[in-house]
Protein backbone atom coordinates (compact mmCIF):
# COMPACT_ATOMS: atom_id res chain seq x y z
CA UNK A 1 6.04 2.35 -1.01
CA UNK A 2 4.51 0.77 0.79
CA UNK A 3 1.95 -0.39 -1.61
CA UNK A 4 -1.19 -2.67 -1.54
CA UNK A 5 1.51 -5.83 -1.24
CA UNK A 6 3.38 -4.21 1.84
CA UNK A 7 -0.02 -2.54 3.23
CA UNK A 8 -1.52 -6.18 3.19
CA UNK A 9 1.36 -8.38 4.33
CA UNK A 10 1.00 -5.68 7.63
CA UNK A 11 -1.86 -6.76 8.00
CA UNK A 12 -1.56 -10.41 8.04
CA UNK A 13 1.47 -9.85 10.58
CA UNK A 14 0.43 -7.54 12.84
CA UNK A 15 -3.53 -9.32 13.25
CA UNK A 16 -2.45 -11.97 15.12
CA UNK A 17 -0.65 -9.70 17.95
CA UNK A 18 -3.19 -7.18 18.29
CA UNK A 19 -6.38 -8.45 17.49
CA UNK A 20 -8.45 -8.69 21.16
CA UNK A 21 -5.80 -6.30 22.99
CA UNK A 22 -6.58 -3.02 25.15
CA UNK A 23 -4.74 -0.19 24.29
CA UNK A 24 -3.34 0.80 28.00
CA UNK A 25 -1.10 3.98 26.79
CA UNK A 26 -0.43 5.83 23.83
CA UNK A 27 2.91 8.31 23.62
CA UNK A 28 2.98 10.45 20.43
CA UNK A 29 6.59 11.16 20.22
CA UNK A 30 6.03 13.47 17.19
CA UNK A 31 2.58 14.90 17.26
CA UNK A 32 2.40 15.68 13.55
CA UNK A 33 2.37 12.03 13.19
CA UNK A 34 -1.36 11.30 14.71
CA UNK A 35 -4.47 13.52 13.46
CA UNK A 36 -7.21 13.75 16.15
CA UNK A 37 -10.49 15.35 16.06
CA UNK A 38 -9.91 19.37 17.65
CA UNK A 39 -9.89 19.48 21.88
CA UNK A 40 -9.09 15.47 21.82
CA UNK A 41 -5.74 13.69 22.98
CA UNK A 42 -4.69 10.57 22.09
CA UNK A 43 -5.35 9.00 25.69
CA UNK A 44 -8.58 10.70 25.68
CA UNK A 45 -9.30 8.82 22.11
CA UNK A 46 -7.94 5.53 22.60
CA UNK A 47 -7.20 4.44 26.14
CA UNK A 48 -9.17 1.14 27.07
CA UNK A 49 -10.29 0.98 23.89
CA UNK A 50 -10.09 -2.64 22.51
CA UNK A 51 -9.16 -4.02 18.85
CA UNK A 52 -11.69 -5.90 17.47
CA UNK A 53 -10.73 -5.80 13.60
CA UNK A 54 -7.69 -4.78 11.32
CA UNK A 55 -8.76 -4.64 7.91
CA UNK A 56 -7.23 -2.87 4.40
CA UNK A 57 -8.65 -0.67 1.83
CA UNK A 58 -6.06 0.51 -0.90
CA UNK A 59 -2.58 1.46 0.96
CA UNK A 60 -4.80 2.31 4.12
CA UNK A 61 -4.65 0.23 7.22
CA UNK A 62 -7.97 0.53 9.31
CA UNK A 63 -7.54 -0.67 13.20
CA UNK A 64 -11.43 -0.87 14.12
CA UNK A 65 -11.77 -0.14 18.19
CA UNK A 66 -14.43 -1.70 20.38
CA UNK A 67 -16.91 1.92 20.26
CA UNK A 68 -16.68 1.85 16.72
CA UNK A 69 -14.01 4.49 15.99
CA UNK A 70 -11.29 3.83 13.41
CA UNK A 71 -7.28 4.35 13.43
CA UNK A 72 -6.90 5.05 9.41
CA UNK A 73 -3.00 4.39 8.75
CA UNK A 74 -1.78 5.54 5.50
CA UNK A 75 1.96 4.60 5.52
CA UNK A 76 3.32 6.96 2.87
CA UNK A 77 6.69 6.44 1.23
CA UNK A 78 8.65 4.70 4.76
CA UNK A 79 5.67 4.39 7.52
CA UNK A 80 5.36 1.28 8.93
CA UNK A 81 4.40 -0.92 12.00
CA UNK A 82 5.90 -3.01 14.13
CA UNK A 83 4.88 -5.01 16.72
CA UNK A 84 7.24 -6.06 19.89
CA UNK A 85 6.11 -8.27 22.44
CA UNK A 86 8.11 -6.22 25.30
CA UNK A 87 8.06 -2.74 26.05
CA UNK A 88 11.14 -0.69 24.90
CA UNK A 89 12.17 2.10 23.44
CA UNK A 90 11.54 3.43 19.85
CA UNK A 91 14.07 4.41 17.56
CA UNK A 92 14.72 7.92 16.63
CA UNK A 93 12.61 7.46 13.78
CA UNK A 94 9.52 5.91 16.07
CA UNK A 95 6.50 8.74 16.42
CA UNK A 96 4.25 6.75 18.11
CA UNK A 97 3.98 3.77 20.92
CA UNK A 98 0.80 2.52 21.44
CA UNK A 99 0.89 0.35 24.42
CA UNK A 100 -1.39 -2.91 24.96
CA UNK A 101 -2.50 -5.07 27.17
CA UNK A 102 1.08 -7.60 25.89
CA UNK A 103 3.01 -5.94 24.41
CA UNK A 104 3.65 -2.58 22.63
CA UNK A 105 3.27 -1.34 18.93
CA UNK A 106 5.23 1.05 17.10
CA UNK A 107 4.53 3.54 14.04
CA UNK A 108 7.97 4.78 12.35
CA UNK A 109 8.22 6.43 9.82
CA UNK A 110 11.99 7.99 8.42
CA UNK A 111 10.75 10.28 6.31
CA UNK A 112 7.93 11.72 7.92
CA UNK A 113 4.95 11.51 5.05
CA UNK A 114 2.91 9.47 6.88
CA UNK A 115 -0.15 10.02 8.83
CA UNK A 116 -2.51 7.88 11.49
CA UNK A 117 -5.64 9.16 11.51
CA UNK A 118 -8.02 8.87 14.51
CA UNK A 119 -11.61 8.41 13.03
CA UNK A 120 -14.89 9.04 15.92
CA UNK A 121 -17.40 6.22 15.46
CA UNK A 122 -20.25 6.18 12.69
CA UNK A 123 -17.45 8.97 10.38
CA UNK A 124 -15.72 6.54 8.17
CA UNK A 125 -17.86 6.25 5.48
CA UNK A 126 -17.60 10.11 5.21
CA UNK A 127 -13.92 10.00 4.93
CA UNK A 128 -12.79 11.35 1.45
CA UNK A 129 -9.54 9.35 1.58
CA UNK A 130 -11.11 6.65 1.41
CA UNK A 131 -14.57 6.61 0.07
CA UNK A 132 -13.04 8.12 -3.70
CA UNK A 133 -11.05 4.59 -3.65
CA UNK A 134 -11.36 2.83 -6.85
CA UNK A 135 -12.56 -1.36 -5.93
CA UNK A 136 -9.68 -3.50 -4.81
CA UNK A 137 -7.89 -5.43 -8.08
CA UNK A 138 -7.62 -8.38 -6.17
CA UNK A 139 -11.12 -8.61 -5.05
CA UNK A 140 -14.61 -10.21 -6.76
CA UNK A 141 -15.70 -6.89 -8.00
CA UNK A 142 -12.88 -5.62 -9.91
CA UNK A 143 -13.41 -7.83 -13.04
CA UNK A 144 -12.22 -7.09 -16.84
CA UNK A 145 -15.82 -5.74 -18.04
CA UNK A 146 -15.39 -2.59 -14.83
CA UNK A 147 -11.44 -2.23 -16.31
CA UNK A 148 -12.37 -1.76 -19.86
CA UNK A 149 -15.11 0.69 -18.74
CA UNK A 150 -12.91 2.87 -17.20
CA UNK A 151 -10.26 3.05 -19.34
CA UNK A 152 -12.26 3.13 -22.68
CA UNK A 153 -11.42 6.34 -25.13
CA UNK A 154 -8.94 7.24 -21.60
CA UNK A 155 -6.01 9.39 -23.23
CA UNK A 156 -3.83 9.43 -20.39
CA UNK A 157 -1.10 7.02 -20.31
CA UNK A 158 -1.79 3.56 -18.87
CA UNK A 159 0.67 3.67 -16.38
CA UNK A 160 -1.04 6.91 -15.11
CA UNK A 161 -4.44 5.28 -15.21
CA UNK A 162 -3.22 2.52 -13.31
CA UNK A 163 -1.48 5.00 -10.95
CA UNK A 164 -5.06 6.59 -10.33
CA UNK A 165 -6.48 5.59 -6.62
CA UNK A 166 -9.91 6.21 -7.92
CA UNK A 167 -9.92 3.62 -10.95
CA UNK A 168 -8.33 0.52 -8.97
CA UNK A 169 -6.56 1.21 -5.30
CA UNK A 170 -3.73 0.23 -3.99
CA UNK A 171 -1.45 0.13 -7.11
CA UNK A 172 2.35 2.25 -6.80
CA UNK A 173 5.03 2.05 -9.35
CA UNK A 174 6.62 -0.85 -8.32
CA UNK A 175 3.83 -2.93 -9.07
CA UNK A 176 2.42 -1.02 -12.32
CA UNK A 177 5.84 -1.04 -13.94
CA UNK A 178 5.76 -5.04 -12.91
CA UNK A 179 2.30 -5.94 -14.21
CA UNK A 180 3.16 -3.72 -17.48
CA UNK A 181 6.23 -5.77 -18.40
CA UNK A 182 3.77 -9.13 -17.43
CA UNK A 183 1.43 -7.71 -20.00
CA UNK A 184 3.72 -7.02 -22.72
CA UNK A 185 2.08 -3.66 -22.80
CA UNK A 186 4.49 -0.45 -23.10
CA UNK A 187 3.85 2.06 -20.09
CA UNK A 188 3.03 4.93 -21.93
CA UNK A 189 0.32 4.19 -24.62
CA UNK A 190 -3.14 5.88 -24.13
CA UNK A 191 -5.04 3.68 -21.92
CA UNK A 192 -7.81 3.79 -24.59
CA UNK A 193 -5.31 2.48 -27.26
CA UNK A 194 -5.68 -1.06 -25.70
CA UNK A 195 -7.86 -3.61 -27.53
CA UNK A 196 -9.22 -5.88 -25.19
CA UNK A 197 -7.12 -8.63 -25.76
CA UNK A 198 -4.19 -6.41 -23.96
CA UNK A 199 -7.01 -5.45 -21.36
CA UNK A 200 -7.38 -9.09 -20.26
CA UNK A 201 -3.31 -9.88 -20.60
CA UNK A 202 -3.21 -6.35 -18.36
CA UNK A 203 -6.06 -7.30 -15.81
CA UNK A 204 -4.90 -10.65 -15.33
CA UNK A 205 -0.85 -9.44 -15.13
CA UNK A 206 -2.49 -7.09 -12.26
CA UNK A 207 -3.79 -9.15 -9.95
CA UNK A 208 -1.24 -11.99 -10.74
CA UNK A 209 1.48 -9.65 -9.45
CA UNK A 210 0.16 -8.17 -6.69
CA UNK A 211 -0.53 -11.50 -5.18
CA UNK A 212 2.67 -12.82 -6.19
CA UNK A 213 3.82 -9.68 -4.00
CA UNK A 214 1.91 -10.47 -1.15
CA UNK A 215 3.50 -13.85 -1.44
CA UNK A 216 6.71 -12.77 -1.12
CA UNK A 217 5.90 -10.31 2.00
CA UNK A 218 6.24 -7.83 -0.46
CA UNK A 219 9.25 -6.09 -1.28
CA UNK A 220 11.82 -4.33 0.73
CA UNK A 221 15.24 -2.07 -0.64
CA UNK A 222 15.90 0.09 2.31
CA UNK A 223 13.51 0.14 5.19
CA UNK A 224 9.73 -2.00 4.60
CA UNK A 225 9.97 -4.62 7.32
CA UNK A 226 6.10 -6.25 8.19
CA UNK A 227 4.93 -6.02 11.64
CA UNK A 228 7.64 -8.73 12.82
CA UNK A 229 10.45 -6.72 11.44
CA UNK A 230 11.16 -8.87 8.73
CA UNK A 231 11.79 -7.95 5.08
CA UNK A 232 9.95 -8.95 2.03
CA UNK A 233 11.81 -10.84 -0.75
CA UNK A 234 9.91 -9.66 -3.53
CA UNK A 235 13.05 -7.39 -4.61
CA UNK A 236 14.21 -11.01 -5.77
CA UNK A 237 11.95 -11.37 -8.47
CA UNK A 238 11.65 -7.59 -9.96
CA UNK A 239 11.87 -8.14 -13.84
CA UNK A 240 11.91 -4.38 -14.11
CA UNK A 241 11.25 -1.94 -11.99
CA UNK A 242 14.22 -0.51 -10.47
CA UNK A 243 16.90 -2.22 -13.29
CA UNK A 244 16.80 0.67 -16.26
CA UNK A 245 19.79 -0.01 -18.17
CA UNK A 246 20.15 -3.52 -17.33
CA UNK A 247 19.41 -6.35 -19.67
CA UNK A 248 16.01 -7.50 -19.75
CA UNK A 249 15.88 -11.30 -18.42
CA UNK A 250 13.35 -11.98 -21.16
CA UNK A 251 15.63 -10.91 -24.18
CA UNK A 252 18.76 -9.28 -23.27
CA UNK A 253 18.17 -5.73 -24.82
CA UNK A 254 18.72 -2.79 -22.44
CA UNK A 255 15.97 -1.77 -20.06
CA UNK A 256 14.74 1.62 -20.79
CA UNK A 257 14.00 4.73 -18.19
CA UNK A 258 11.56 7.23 -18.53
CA UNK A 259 9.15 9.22 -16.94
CA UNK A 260 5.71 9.03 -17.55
CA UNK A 261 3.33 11.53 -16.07
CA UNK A 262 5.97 12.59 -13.51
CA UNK A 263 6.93 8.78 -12.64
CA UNK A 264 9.80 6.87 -13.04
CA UNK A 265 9.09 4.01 -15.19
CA UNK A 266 10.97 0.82 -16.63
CA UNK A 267 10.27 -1.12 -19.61
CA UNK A 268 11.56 -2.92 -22.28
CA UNK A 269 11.39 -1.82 -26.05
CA UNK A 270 11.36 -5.78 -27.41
CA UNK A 271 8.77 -7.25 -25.07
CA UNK A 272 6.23 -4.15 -24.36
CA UNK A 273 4.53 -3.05 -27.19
């Protein structure tokens, strides 16, 4: 958390508020929360710079500035951004207030994982984080005959493979376990076991879910909130992730939990296979 669903529904809700603003003043409250080129300060980097485009690659948020240079967000387990029309003050779990020209926007994060990045014109293509990203699943050029390619003769579980940043980005648990159960496909089988039948029930469950995520304004438990501090409601329509030892709502039988490759995962013995 938060994943491609959260990431994205950020974006929408945040564009419309920043989008054409000057950034007047920015306070790092905790400075381990903003990486900066060495000798550079965060006024010295982004005062009366403007906003001119908020884009998404994966689970990073990229705020593009007027000279070119790049604030790469990468939100972590609990980072997040709000926007408030009004000046005030943060919380004790706000590390950085970026005031604008209306308004001010705040990056919190609880537990600390997270990380904005400040990127010097013409270095983003350069930046490994980003340019080892697998395509986006919900985009043109992630299409079934790319998928089967990379997971053909794959021994690694599926859920790992669709885990991996560098084969699709943007995918967490909440989501794989999700578009797994969609698929009928049980989370640990070799990701070359699939015939392509499953492949296309798999591919199709992917980008089905996410968007049904991004729909929803993704999904919140504790603390995900998009830009206007409101929760997502995809929680509401989790068939398994998150419910081990309930009954499935397809067929009753007792959700299973496991780990697979060091994750938490939830499926059902009946309907995965």
């Amino acid at each position: 958390m938060p994943e491609l669903p959260e990431v994205e529904t950020i974006r929408r809700t945040l564009a419309p508020h920043i989008l054409g603003q000057t950034i007047k003043k920015v306070r790092v409250v905790w400075p381990g929360a903003f990486v900066l080129p060495a000798k550079m300060t965060p006024a010295r980097a982004l005062r009366g710079r403007a906003v001119v485009s908020l884009n998404r690659r994966g689970k990073y948020l990229l705020l593009g500035l007027d000279d070119g240079s790049t604030i790469v967000a990468h939100f972590r387990m609990t980072g997040s951004f709000v926007f408030y029309p009004r000046p005030r003050a943060g919380s004790k779990h706000t590390h950085v207030i970026i005031s604008l020209t209306a308004g001010q926007l705040h990056y919190t994060d609880q537990r600390k994982f997270g990380r904005l990045q400040f990127v010097p014109a013409g270095e983003l293509a350069a930046l490994a984080c980003l340019n080892k990203l697998g395509p986006e699943p919900i985009a043109e050029d992630f299409d079934l005959e790319y998928f089967a390619k990379k997971l053909d003769n794959k021994k690694s579980a599926i859920k790992a493979a669709l885990l991996d940043q560098t084969i699709i980005c943007g995918l967490g648990n909440i989501y794989a376990d999700e578009a797994l159960f969609r698929a009928g496909i049980l989370p640990f089988r070799p990701a070359g076991s699939l015939k392509l039948s499953e492949l296309f029930l798999l591919y199709d469950a992917v980008r089905v879910t996410l968007r049904e995520g991004i729909e929803s304004g993704g999904t919140t438990f504790r603390d995900y909130k998009d830009a206007d501090g409101h929760s997502g409601s995809f929680q509401n329509r989790l068939r398994v992730y998150g419910r081990g030892g309930l009954p499935c709502l397809n067929c009753g039988r007792a959700l299973t939990k496991i780990k697979v490759s060091g994750r938490a995962s939830v499926y059902c013995a009946d309907c995965q296979h």
